[in-house]
Protein backbone atom coordinates (compact mmCIF):
# COMPACT_ATOMS: atom_id res chain seq x y z
CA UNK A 1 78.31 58.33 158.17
CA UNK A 2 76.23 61.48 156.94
CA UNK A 3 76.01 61.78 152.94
CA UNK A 4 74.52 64.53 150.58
CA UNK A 5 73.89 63.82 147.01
CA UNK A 6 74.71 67.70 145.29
CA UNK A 7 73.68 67.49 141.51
CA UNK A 8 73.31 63.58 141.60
CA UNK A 9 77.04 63.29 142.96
CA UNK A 10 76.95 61.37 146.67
CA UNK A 11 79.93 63.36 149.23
CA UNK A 12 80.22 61.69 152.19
CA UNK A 13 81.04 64.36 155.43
CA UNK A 14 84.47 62.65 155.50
CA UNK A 15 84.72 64.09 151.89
CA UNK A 16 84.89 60.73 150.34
CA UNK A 17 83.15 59.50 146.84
CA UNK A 18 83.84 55.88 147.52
CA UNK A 19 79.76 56.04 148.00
CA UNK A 20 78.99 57.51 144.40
CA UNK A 21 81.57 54.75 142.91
CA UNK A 22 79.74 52.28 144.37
CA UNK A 23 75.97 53.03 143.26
CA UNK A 24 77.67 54.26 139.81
CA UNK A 25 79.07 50.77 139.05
CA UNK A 26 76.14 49.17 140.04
CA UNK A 27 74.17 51.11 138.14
CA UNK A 28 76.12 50.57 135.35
CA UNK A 29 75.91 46.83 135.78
CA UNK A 30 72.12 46.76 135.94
CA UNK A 31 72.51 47.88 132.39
CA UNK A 32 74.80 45.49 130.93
CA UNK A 33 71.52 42.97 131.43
CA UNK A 34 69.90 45.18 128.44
CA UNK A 35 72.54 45.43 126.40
CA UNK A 36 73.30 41.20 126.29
CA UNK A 37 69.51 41.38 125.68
CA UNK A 38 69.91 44.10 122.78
CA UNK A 39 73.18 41.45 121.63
CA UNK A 40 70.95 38.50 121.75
CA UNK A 41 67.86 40.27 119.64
CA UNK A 42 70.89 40.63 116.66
CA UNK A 43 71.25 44.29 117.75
CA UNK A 44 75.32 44.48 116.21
CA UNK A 45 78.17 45.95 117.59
CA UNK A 46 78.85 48.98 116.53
CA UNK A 47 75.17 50.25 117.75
CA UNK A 48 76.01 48.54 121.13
CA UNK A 49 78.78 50.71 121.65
CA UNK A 50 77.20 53.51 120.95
CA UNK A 51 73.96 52.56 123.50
CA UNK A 52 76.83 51.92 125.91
CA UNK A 53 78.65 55.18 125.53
CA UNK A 54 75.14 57.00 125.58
CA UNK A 55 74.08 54.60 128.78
CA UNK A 56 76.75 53.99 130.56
CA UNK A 57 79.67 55.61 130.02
CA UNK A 58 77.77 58.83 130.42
CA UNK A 59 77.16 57.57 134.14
CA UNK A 60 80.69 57.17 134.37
CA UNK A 61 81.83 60.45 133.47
CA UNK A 62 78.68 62.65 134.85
CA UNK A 63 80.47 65.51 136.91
CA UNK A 64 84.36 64.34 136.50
CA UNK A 65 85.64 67.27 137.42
CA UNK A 66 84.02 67.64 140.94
CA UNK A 67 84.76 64.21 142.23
CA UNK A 68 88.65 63.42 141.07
CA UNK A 69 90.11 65.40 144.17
CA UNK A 70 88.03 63.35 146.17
CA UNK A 71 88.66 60.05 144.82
CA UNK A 72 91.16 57.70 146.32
CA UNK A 73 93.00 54.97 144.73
CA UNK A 74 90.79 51.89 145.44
CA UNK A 75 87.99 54.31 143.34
CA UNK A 76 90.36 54.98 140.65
CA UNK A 77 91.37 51.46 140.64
CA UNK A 78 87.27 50.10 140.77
CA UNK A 79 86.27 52.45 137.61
CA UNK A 80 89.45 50.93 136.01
CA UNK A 81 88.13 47.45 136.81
CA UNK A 82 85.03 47.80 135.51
CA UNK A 83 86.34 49.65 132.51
CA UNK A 84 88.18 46.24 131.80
CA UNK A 85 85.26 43.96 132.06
CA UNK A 86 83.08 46.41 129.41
CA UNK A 87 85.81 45.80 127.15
CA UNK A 88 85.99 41.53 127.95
CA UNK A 89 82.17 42.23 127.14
CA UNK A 90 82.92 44.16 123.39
CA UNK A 91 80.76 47.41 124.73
CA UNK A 92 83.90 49.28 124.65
CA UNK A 93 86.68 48.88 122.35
CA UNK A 94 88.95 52.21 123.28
CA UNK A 95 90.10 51.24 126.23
CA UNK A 96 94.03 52.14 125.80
CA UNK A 97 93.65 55.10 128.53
CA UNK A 98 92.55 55.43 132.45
CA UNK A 99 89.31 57.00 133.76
CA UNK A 100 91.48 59.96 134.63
CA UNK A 101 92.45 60.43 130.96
CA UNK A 102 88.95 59.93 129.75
CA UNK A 103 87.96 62.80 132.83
CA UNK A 104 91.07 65.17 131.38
CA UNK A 105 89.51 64.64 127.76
CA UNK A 106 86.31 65.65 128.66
CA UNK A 107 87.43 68.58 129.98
CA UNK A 108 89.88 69.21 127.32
CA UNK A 109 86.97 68.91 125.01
CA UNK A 110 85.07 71.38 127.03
CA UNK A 111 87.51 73.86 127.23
CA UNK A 112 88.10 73.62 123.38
CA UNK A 113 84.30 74.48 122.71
CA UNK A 114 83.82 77.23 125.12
CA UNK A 115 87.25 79.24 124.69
CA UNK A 116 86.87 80.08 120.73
CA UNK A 117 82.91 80.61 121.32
CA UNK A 118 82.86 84.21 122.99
CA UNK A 119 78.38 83.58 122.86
CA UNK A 120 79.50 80.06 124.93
CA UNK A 121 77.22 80.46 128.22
CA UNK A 122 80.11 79.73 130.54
CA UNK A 123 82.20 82.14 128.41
CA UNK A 124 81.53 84.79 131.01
CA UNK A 125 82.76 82.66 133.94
CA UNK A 126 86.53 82.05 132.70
CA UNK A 127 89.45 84.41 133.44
CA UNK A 128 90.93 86.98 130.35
CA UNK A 129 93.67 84.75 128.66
CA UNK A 130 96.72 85.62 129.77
CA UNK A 131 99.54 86.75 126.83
CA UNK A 132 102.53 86.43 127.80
């Protein structure tokens, strides 16, 4: 199987992501050793969460919206697992929605700071708003 990393994202040539899943969670995993290290040094909660969302949650949602299409279910459902176990380990307490929500937030959020910012770099790259 051939694979090409494009902006850190791993595609294999059957157009699967299965690949980038895998390293991401591991990744990920690697640093949930520092952060029981950060717990044990009487580093509290709340600044846990936020080294995880800065850490690793960041990992997770680096380039949503170029790998969804190419994400099957057992993906979907292996982010969703490990989504679980960060919140049996209290690094992640919002955990009421699925990866894919988190991805459609992210771009929601996107959206919402480019479209009312006409200087917005990637202002020039969107279609005129339609009025209908």
């Amino acid at each position: 199987m051939t694979t090409i990393i494009i902006l850190g994202v791993t595609l294999t040539n059957h157009f699967s992501i299965s690949e980038h899943v895998t390293d991401i969670i591991s990744k990920c995993a690697q640093s949930f050793y520092a952060l029981k290290v950060l717990r044990c040094h009487g580093m509290g909660d709340d600044a846990l969460m936020i080294t995880f969302r800065s850490v690793v949650l960041a990992k997770i949602l680096y380039a949503p919206p170029a790998w969804p299409g190419f994400a099957n279910s057992s993906d979907k459902q292996r982010l969703e697992a490990f989504m679980r176990r960060c919140v049996r380990l209290n690094f992640y307490r919002q955990y009421d929605s699925t990866v894919d929500q988190l991805v459609a937030d992210l771009g929601d959020g996107l959206f919402a700071a480019v479209l009312p910012n006409n200087q917005h770099v990637l202002r020039c790259i969107l279609p005129e708003r339609n009025t209908h």
